[in-house]
Protein backbone atom coordinates (compact mmCIF):
# COMPACT_ATOMS: atom_id res chain seq x y z
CA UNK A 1 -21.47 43.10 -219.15
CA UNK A 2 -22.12 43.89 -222.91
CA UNK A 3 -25.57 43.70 -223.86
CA UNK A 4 -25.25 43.97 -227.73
CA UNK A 5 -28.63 45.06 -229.96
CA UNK A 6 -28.66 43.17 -233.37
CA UNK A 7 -29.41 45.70 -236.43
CA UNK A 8 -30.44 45.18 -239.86
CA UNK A 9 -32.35 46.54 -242.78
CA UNK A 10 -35.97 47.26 -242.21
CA UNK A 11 -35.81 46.14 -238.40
CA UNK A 12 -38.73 47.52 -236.83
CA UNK A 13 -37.33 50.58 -234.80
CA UNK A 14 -39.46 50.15 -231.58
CA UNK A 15 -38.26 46.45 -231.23
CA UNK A 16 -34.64 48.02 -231.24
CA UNK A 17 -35.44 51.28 -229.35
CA UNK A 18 -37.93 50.20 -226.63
CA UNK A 19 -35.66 47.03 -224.89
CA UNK A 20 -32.71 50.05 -225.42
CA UNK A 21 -34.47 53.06 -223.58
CA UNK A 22 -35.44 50.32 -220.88
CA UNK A 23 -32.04 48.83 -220.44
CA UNK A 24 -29.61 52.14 -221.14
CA UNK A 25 -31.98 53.86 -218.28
CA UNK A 26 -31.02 51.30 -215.84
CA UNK A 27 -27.23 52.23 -216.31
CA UNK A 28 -28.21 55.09 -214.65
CA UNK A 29 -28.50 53.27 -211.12
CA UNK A 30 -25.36 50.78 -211.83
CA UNK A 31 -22.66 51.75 -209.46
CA UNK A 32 -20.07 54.21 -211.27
CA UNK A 33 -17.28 51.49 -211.62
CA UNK A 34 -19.82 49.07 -213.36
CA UNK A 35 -18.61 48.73 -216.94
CA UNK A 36 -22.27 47.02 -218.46
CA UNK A 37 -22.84 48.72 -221.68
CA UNK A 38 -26.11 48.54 -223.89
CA UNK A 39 -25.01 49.53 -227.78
CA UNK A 40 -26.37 48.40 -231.14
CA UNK A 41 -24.36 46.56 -233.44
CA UNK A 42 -24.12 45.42 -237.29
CA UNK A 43 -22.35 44.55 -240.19
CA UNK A 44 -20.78 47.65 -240.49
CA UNK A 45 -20.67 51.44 -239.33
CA UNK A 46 -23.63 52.14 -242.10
CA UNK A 47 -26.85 53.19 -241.10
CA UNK A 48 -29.73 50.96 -241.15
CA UNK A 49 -33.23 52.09 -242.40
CA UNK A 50 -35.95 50.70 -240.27
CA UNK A 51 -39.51 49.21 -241.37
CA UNK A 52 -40.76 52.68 -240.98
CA UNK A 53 -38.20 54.96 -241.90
CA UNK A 54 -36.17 55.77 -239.31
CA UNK A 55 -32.34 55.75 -239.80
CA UNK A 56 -29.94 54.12 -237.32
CA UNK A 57 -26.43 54.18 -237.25
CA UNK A 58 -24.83 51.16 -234.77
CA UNK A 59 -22.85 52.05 -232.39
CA UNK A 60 -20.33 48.88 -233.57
CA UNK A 61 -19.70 46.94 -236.45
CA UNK A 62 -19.35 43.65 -236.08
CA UNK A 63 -15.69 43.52 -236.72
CA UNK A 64 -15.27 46.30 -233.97
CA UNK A 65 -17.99 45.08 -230.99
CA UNK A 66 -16.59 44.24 -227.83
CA UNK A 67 -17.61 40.13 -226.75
CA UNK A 68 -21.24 39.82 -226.11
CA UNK A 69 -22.98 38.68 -222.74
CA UNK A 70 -26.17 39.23 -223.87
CA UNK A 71 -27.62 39.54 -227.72
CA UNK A 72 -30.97 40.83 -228.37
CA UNK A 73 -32.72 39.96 -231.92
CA UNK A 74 -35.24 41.97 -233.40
CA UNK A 75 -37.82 41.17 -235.70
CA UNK A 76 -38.97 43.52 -238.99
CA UNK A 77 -39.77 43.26 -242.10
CA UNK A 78 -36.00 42.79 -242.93
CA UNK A 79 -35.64 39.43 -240.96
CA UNK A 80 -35.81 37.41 -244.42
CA UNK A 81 -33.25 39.25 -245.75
CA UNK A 82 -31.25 38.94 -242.44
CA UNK A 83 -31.82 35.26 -242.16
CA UNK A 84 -29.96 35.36 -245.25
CA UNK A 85 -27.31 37.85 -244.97
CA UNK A 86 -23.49 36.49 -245.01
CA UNK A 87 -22.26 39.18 -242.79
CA UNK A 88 -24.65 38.17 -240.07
CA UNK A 89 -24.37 34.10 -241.16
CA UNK A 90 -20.27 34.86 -240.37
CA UNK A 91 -20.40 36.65 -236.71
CA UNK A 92 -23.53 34.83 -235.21
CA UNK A 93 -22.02 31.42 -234.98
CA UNK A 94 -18.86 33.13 -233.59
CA UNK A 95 -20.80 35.17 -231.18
CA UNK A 96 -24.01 32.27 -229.94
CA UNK A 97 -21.46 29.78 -227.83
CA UNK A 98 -20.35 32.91 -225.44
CA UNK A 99 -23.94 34.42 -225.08
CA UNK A 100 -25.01 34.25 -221.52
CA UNK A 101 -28.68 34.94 -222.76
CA UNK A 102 -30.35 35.47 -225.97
CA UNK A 103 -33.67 37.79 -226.50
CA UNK A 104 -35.38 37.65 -229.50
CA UNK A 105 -38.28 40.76 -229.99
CA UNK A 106 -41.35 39.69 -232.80
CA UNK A 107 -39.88 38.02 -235.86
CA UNK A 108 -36.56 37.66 -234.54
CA UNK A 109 -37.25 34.60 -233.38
CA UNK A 110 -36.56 32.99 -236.84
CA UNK A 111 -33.52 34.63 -236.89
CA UNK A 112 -32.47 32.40 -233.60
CA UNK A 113 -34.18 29.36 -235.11
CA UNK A 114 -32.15 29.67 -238.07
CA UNK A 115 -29.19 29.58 -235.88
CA UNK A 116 -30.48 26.47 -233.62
CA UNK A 117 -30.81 28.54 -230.37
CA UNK A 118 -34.70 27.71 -229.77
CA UNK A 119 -34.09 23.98 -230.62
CA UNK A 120 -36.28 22.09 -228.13
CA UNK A 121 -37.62 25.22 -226.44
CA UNK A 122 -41.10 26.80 -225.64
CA UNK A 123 -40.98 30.23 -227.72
CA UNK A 124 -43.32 32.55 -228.86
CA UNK A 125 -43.24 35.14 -231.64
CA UNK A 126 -45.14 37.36 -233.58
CA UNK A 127 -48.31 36.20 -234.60
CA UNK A 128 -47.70 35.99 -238.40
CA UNK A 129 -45.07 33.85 -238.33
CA UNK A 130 -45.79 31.51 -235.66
CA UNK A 131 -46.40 28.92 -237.69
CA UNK A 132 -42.67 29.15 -239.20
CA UNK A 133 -41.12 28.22 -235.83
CA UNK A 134 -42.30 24.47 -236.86
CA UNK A 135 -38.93 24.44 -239.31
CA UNK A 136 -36.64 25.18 -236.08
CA UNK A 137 -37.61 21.72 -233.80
CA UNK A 138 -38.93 23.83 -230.95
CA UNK A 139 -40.66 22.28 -228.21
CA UNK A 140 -43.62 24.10 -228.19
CA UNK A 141 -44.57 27.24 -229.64
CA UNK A 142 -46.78 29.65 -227.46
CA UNK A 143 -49.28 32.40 -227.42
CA UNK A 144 -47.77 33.87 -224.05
CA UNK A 145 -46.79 37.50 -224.85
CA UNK A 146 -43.27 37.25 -223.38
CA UNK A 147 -41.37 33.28 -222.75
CA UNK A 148 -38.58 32.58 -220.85
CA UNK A 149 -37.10 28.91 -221.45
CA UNK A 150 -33.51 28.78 -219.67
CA UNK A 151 -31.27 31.04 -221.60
CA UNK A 152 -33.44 32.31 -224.52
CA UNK A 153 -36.00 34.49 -223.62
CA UNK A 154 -38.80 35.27 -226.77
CA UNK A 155 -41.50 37.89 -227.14
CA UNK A 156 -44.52 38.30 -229.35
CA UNK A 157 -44.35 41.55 -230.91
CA UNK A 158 -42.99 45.27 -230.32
CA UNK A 159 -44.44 46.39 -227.66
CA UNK A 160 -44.19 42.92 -225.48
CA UNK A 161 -40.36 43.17 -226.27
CA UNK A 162 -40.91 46.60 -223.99
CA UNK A 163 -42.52 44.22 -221.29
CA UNK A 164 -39.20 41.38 -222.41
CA UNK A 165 -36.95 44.53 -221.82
CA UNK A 166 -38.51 44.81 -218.25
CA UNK A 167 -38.24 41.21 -217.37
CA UNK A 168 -34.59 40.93 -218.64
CA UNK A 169 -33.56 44.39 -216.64
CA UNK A 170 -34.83 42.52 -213.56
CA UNK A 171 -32.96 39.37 -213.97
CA UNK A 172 -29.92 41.58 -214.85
CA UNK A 173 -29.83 44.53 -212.34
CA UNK A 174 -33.03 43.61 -209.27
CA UNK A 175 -36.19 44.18 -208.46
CA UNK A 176 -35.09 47.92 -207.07
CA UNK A 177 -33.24 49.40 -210.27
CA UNK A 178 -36.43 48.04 -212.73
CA UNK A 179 -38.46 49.84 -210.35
CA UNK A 180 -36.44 53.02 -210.59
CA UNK A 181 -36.29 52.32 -214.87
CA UNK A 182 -40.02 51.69 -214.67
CA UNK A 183 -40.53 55.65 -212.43
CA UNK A 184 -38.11 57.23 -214.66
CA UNK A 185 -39.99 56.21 -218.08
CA UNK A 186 -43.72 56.61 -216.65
CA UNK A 187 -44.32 52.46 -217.02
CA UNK A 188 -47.11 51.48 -214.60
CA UNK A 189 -47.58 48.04 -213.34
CA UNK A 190 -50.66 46.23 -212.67
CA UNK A 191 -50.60 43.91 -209.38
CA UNK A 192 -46.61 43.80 -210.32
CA UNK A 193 -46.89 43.04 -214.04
CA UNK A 194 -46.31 45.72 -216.49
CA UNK A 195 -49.31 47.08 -218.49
């Protein structure tokens, strides 16, 4: 399984590196011949400067990433220049059709609206641009921190894509490995929820 991280300029770095600590940790409890690989991806090799400042180079470009099972969108401060972007606008539509889920973290939403995945679902997003999701003919548009409607599973901001990352490593790899993710990085749950 290939579970592909979307990068861009000014992404926010904790909706790319939080669902990736969460995810790459459970690799550590796969069975050795499991192939699943968690990477980051983009339009090219370059580096990508974050909202904040970090710098991170993707693991693949576009041109180069091995066929996605499952994409995860962030959201930034860079998402209107993303939802504009021709690199992204050319491998998207290429890459949506063989997606066995889509995550979207914050304002990445918009980025799947723009590409019709949340047409007639319940989604959620970050607060200040929750009333943008109108423009994509969702269903409904929640104030849940973290929605799951089939195949697209939304979040409301950075630290509930964290609590998304969670969730999808559960669905993905069982209750037991999450719990072993969850020991490894300190998370502690609440009456099974985390946080």
């Amino acid at each position: 399984m290939n579970i592909g991280i979307l990068l861009f300029h000014e992404v926010n770095e904790l909706d790319v590196v939080g669902p990736f600590s969460v995810l790459n940790t459970a690799l550590r409890f796969l069975p050795e011949d499991d192939k699943t690989q968690v990477f980051t991806i983009a339009k090219s090799r370059n580096s990508v400067q974050t909202s904040n400042e970090m710098t991170i180079t993707p693991l693949y470009a576009f041109a180069s990433a091995p066929p996605l099972d499952v994409l995860i969108v962030p959201g930034g401060r860079g998402i209107d220049k993303a939802l504009r972007d021709k690199a992204i606008a050319n491998y998207l539509p290429l890459v949506i059709p063989k997606l066995k889920l889509t995550a979207s973290i914050s304002s990445g939403a918009l980025l799947l609206g723009h590409y019709g995945i949340i047409r007639g679902k319940t989604v959620t997003t970050h607060p200040e641009v929750m009333s943008r999701l109108e423009d994509y003919e969702i269903l409904r548009a929640s104030r849940d921190n973290v929605v799951y409607d089939d195949k697209v599973w939304t979040c409301s901001g950075s630290v509930s894509g964290i609590q998304l990352a969670f969730e999808l490593c559960k669905s993905l790899f069982g209750d037991g490995i999450t719990a072993k993710v969850a020991d490894v990085l300190n998370v502690q749950t609440l009456q099974g929820q985390l946080f």
